[in-house]
C-alpha atoms as a PDB file:
ATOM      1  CA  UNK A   1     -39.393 -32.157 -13.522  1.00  0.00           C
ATOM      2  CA  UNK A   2     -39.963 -33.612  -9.942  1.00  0.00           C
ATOM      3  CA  UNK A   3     -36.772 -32.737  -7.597  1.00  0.00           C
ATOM      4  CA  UNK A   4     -36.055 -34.371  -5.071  1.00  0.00           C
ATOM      5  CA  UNK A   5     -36.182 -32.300  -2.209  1.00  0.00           C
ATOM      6  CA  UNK A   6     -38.313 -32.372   1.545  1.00  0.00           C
ATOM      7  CA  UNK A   7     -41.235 -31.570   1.436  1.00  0.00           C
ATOM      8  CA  UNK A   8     -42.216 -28.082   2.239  1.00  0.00           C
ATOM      9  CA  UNK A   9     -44.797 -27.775   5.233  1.00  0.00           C
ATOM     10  CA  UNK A  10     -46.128 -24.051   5.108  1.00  0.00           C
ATOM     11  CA  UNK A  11     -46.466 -21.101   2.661  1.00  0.00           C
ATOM     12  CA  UNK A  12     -44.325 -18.540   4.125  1.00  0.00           C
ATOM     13  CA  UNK A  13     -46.687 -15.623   3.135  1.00  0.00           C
ATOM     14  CA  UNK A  14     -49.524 -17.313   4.837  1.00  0.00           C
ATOM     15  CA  UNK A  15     -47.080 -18.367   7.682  1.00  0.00           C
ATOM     16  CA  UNK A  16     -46.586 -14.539   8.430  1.00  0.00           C
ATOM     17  CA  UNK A  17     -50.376 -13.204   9.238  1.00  0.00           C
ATOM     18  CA  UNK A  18     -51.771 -13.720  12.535  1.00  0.00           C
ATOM     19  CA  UNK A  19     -52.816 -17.163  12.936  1.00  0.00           C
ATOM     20  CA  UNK A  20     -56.651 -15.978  13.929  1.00  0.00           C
ATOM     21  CA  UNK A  21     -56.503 -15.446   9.519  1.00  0.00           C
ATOM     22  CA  UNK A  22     -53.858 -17.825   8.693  1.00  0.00           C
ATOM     23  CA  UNK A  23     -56.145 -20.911   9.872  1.00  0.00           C
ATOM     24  CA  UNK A  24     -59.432 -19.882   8.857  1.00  0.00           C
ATOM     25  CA  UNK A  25     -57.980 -19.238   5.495  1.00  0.00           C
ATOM     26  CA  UNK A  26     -55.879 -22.593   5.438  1.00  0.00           C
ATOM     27  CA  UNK A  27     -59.496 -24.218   5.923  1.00  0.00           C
ATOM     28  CA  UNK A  28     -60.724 -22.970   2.970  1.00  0.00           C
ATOM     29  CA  UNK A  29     -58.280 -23.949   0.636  1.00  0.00           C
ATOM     30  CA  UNK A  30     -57.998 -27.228  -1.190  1.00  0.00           C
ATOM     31  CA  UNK A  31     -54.698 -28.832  -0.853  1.00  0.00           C
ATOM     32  CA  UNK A  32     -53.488 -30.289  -5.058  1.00  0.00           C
ATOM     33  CA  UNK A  33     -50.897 -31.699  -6.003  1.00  0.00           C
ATOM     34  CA  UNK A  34     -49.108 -29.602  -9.058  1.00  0.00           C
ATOM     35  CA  UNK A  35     -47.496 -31.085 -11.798  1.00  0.00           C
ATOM     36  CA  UNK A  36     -44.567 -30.502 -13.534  1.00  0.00           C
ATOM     37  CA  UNK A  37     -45.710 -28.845 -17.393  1.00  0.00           C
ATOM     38  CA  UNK A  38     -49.297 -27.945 -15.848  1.00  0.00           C
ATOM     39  CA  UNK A  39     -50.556 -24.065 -16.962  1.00  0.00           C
ATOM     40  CA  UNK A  40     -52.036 -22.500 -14.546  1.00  0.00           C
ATOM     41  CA  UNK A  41     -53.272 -19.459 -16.605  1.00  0.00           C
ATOM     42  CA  UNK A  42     -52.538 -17.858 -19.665  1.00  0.00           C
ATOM     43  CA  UNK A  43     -52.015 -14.397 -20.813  1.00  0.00           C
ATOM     44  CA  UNK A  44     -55.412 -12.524 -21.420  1.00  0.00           C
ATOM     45  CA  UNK A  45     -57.253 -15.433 -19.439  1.00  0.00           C
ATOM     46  CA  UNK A  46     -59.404 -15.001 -16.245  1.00  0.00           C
ATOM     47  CA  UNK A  47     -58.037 -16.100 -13.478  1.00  0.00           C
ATOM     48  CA  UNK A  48     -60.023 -19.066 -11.995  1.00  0.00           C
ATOM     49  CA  UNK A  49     -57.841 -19.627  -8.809  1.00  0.00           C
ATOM     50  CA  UNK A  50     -55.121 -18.623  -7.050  1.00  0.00           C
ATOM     51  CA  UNK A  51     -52.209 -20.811  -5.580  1.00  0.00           C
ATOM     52  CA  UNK A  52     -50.147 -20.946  -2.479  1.00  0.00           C
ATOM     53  CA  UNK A  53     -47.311 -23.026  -3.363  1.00  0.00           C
ATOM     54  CA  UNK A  54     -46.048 -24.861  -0.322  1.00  0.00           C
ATOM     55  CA  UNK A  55     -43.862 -27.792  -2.171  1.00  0.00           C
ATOM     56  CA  UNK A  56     -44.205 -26.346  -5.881  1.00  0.00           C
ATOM     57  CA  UNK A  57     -42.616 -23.755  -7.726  1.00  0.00           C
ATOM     58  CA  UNK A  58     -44.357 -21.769 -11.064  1.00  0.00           C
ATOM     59  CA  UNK A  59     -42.727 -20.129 -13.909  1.00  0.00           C
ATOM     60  CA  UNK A  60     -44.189 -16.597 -14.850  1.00  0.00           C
ATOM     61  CA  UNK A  61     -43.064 -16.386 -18.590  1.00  0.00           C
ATOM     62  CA  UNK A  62     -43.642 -13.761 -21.205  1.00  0.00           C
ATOM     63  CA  UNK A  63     -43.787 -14.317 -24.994  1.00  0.00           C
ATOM     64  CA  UNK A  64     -42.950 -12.513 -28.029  1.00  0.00           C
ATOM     65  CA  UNK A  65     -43.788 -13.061 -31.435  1.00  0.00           C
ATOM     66  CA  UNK A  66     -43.507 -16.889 -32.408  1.00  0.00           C
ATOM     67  CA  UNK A  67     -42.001 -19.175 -30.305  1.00  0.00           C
ATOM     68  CA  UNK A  68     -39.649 -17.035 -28.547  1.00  0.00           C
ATOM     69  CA  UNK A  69     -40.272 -16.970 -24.299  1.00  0.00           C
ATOM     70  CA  UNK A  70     -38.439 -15.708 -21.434  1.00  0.00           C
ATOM     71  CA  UNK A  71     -39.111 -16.342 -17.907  1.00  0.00           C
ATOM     72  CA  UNK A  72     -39.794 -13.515 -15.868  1.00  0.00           C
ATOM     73  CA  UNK A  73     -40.258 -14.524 -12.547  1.00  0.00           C
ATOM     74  CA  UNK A  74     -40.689 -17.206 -10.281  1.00  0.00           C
ATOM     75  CA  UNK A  75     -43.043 -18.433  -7.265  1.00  0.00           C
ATOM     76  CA  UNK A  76     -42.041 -20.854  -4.331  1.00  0.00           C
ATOM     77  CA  UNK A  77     -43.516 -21.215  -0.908  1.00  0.00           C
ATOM     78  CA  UNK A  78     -42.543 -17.375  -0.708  1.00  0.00           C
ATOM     79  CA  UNK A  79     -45.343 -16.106  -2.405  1.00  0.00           C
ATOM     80  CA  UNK A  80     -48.700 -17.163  -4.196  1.00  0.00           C
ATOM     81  CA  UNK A  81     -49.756 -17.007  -8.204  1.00  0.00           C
ATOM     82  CA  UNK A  82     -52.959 -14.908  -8.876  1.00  0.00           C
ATOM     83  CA  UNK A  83     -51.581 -11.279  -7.130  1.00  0.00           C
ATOM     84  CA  UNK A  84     -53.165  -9.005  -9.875  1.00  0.00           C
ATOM     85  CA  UNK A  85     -56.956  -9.934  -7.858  1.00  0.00           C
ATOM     86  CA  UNK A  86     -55.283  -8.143  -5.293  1.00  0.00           C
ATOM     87  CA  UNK A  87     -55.565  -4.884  -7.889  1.00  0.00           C
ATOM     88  CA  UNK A  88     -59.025  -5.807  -8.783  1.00  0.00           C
ATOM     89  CA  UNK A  89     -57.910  -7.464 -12.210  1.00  0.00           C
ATOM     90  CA  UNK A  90     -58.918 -10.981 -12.909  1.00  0.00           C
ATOM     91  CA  UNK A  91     -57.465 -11.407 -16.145  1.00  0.00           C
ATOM     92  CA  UNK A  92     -53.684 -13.556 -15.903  1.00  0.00           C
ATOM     93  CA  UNK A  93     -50.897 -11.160 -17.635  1.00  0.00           C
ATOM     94  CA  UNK A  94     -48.671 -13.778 -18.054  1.00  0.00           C
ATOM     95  CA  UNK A  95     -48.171 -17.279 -18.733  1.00  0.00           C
ATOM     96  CA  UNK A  96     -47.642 -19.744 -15.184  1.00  0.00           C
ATOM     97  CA  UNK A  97     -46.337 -22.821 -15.774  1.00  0.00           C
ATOM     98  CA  UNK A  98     -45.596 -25.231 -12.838  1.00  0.00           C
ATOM     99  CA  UNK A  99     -41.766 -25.687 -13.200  1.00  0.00           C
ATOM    100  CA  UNK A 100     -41.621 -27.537 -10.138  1.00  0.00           C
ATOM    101  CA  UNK A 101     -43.968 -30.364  -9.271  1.00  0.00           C
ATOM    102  CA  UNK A 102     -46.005 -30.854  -5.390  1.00  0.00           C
ATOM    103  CA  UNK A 103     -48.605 -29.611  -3.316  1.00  0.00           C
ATOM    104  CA  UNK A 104     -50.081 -26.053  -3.334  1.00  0.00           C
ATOM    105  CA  UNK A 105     -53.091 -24.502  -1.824  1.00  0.00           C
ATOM    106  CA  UNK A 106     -55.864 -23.832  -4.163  1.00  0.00           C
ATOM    107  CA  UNK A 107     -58.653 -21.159  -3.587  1.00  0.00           C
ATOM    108  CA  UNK A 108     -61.099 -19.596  -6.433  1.00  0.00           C
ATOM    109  CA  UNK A 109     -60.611 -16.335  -7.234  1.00  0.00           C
ATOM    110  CA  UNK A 110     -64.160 -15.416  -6.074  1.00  0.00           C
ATOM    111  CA  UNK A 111     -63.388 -16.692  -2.251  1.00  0.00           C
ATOM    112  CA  UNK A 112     -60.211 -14.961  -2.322  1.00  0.00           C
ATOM    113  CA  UNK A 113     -61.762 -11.654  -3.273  1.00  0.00           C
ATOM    114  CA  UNK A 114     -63.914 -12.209   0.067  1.00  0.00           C
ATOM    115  CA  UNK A 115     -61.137 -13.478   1.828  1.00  0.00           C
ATOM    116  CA  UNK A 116     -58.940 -10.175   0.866  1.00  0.00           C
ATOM    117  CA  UNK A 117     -62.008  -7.810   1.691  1.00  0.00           C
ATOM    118  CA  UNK A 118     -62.688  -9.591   5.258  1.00  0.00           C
ATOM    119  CA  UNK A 119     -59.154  -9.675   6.633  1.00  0.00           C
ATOM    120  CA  UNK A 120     -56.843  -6.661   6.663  1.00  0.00           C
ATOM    121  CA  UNK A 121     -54.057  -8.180   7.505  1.00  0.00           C
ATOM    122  CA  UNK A 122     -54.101 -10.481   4.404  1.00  0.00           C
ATOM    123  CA  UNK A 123     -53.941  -7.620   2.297  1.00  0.00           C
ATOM    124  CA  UNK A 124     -51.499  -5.604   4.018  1.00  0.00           C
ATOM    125  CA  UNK A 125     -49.157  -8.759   3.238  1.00  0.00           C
ATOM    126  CA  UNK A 126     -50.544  -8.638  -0.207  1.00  0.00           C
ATOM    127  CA  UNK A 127     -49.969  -5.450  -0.849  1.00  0.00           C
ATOM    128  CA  UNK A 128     -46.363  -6.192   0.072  1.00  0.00           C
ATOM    129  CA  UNK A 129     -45.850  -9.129  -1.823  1.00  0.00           C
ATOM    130  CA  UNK A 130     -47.176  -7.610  -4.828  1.00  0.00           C
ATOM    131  CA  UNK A 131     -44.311  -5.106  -4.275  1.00  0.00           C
ATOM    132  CA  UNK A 132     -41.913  -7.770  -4.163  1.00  0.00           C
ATOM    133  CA  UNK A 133     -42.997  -9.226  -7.117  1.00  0.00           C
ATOM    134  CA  UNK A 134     -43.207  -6.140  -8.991  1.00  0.00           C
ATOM    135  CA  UNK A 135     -39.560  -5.399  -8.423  1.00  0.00           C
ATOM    136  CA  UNK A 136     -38.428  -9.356  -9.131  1.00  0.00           C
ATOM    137  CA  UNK A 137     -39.984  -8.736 -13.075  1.00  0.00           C
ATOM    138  CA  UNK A 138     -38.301  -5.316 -13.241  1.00  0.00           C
ATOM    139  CA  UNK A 139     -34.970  -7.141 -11.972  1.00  0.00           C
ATOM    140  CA  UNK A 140     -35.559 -10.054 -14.603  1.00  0.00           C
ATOM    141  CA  UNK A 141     -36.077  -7.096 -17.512  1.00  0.00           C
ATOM    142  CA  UNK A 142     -32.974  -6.119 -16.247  1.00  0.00           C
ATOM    143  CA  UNK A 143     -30.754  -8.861 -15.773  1.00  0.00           C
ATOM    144  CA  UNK A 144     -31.872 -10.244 -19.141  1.00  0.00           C
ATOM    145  CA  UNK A 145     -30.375  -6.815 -21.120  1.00  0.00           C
ATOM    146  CA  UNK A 146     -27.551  -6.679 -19.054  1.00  0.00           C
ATOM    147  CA  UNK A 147     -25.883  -9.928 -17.462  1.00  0.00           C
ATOM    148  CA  UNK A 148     -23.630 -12.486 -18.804  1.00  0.00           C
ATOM    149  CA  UNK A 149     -25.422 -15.942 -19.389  1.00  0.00           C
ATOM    150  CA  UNK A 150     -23.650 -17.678 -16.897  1.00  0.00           C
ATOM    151  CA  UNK A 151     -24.338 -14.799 -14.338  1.00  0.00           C
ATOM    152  CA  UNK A 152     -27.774 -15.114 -15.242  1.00  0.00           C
ATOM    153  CA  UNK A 153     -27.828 -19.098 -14.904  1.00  0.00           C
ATOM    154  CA  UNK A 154     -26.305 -18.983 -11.554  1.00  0.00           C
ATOM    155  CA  UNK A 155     -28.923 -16.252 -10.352  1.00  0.00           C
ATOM    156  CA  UNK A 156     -31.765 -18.636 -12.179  1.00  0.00           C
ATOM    157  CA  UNK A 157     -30.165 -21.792 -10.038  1.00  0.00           C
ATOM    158  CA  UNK A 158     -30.056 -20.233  -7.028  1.00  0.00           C
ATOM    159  CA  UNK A 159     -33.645 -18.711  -7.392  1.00  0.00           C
ATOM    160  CA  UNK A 160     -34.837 -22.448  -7.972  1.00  0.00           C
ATOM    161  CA  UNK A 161     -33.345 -23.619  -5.187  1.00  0.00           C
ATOM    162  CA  UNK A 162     -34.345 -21.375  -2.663  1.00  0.00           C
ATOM    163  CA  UNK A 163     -37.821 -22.712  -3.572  1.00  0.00           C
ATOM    164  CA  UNK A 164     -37.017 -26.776  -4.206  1.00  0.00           C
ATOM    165  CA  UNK A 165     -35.544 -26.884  -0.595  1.00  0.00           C
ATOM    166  CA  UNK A 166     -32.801 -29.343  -2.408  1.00  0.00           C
ATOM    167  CA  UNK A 167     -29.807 -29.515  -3.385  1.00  0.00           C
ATOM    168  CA  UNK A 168     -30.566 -31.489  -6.096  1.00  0.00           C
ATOM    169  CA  UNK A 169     -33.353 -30.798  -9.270  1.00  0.00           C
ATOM    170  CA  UNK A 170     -33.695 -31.505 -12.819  1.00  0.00           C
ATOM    171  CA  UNK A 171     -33.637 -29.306 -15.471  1.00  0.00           C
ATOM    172  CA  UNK A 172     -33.155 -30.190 -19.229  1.00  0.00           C
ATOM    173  CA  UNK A 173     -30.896 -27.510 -21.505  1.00  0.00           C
ATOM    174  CA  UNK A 174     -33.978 -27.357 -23.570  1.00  0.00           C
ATOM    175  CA  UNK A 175     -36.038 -25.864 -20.756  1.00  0.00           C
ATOM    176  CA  UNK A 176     -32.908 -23.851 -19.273  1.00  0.00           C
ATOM    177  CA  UNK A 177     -32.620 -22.260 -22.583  1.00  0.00           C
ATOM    178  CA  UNK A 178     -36.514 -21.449 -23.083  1.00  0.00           C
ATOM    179  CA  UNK A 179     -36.834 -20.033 -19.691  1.00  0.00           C
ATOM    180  CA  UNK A 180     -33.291 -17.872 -19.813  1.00  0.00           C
ATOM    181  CA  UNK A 181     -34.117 -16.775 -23.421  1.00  0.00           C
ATOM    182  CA  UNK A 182     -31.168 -18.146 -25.368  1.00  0.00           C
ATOM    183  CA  UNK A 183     -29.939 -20.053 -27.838  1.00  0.00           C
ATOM    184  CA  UNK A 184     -29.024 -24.413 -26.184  1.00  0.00           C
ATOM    185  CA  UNK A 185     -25.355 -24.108 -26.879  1.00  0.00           C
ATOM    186  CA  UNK A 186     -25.327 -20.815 -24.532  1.00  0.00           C
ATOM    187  CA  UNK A 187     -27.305 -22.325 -22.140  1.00  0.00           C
ATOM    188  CA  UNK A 188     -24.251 -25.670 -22.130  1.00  0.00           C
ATOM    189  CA  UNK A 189     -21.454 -22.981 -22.321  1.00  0.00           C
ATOM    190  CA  UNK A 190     -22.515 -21.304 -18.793  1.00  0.00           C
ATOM    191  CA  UNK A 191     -23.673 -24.938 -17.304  1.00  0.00           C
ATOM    192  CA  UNK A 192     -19.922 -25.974 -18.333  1.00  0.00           C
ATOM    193  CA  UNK A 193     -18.165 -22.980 -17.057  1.00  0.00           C
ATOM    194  CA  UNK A 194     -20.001 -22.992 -13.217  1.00  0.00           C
ATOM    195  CA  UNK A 195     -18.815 -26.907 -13.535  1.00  0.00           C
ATOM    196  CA  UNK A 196     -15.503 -26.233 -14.424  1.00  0.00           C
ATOM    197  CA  UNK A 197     -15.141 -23.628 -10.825  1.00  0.00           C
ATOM    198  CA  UNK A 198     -16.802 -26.793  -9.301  1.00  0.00           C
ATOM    199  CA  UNK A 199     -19.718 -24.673  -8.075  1.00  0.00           C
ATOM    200  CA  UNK A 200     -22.279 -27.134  -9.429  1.00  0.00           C
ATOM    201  CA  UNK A 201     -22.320 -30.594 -11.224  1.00  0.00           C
ATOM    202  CA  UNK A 202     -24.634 -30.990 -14.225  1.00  0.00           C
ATOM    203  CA  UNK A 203     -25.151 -34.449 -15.670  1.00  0.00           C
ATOM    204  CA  UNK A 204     -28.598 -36.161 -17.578  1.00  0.00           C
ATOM    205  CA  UNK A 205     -30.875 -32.981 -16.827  1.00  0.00           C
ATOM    206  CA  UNK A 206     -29.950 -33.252 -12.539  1.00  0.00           C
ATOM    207  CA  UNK A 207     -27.889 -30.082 -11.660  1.00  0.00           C
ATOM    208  CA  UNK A 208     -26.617 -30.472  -7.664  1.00  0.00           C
ATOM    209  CA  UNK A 209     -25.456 -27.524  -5.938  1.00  0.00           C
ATOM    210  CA  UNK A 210     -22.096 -28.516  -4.675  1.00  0.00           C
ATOM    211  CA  UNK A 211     -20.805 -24.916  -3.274  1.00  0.00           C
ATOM    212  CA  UNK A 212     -23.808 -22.483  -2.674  1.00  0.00           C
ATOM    213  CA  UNK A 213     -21.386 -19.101  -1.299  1.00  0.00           C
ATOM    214  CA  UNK A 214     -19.610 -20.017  -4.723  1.00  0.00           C
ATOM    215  CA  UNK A 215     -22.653 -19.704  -6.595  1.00  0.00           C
ATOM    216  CA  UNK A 216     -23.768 -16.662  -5.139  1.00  0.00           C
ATOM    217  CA  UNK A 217     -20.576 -15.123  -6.026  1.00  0.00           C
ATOM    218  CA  UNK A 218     -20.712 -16.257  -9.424  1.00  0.00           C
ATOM    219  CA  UNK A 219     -24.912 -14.662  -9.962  1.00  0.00           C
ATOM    220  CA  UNK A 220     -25.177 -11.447 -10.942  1.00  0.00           C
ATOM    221  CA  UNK A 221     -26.125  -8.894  -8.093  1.00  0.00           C
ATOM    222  CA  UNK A 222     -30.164  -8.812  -9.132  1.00  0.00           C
ATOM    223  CA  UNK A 223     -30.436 -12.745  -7.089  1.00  0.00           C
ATOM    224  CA  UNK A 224     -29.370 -10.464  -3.591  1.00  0.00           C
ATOM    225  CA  UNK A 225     -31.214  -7.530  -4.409  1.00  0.00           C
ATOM    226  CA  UNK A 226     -34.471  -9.247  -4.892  1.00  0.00           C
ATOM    227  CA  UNK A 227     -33.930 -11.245  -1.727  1.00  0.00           C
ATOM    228  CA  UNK A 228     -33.247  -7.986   0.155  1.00  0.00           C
ATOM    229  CA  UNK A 229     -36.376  -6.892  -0.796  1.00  0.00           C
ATOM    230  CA  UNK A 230     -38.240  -9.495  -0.001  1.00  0.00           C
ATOM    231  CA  UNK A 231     -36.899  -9.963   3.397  1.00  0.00           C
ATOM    232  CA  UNK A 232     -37.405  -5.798   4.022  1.00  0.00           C
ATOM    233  CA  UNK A 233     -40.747  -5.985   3.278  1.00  0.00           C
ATOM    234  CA  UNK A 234     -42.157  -9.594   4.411  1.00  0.00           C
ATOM    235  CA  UNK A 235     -38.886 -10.634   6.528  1.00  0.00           C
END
């Protein structure tokens, strides 16, 4: 799933610290190119790198027993994948999955460390964004027990958005329904109903954001509360 979007120019957690550790930082991080489908870790697996996203977008998805998944958060040029180092814990407790194909920055888990214990001001932001973070999974937990499907799909398009920089993506039903935890025919009820208030337009896996306020209206309230957060704390 590439969308087509600009491209993003700067990690906006990175983009916050002073630039005498932004830059030194930048410099030693390898710039990749993500792919759409690519694991980045899996649950109980040691964490080899982290990732800045600065045109990319990653999944955080739990599983239950058999095939059953639900996505649980999600990482744009907002954040970075790899937090729990920032505990001391290099084993992944979830499974990443690039949902959104570009360019990242790339550093290995034993640089970061350094990188975290020579600049206080990285981990101050760390410490915040692991905050944020926190309270977008206990959100997720939330909306999943609680929110109508189509709520929940508008929060889950609006999320995606904010981090493909587009008004315009692709998503299948197949993957909509694996990463909102329901059945394919719930998933094409919801899509159907936010077409039918002409708040989106859904055709051959694109979905285009034709009235953003609209869509906001139609989330449930967890999409503004965990922007509010995030704002408060890294804003």
């Amino acid at each position: 799933m590439v969308p087509a979007r600009r491209v993003v120019a700067a990690n906006r957690l990175l983009a916050g610290l002073p630039a005498k550790d932004r830059k030194p930082l930048i410099a030693r991080c390898d710039r990749v190119e993500l792919s759409f489908g690519q694991v980045l870790d899996e649950p109980g697996e040691r964490i080899g790198h982290v990732y800045f996203p600065i045109g990319s977008y990653v999944s955080l998805v739990t599983k239950a027993a058999g095939e059953a998944s639900l996505e649980v958060g999600l990482i744009g040029d907002e954040g970075m994948h790899g937090v729990s180092l920032v505990l001391g814990i290099d084993v992944s407790p979830l499974h990443a999955l690039v949902q959104g194909a570009g360019p990242a920055y790339r550093l290995s888990a034993h640089a970061f460390r350094r990188e975290c214990s020579a600049r206080p001001a990285l981990q101050r932001a760390l410490n915040r964004y692991l905050y944020v973070l926190m309270t977008q999974l206990a959100q997720s937990a939330a909306c999943t027990r609680y929110h109508l499907i189509e709520a929940r799909l508008a929060r889950w398009l609006l999320m995606t958005q904010d981090r493909a920089h587009a008004e315009t993506f692709s998503v299948t039903h197949e993957f909509l329904a694996w990463m909102l935890g329901v059945r394919r025919v719930g998933v094409t009820g919801a899509a159907a109903a936010l077409q039918r208030k002409h708040l989106i337009s859904y055709r051959r896996g694109v979905v285009t954001v034709l009235n953003r306020r609209g869509l906001e209206g139609a989330s449930c309230t967890c999409y503004q509360i965990n922007k509010n957060v995030y704002d408060r704390m890294l804003g």
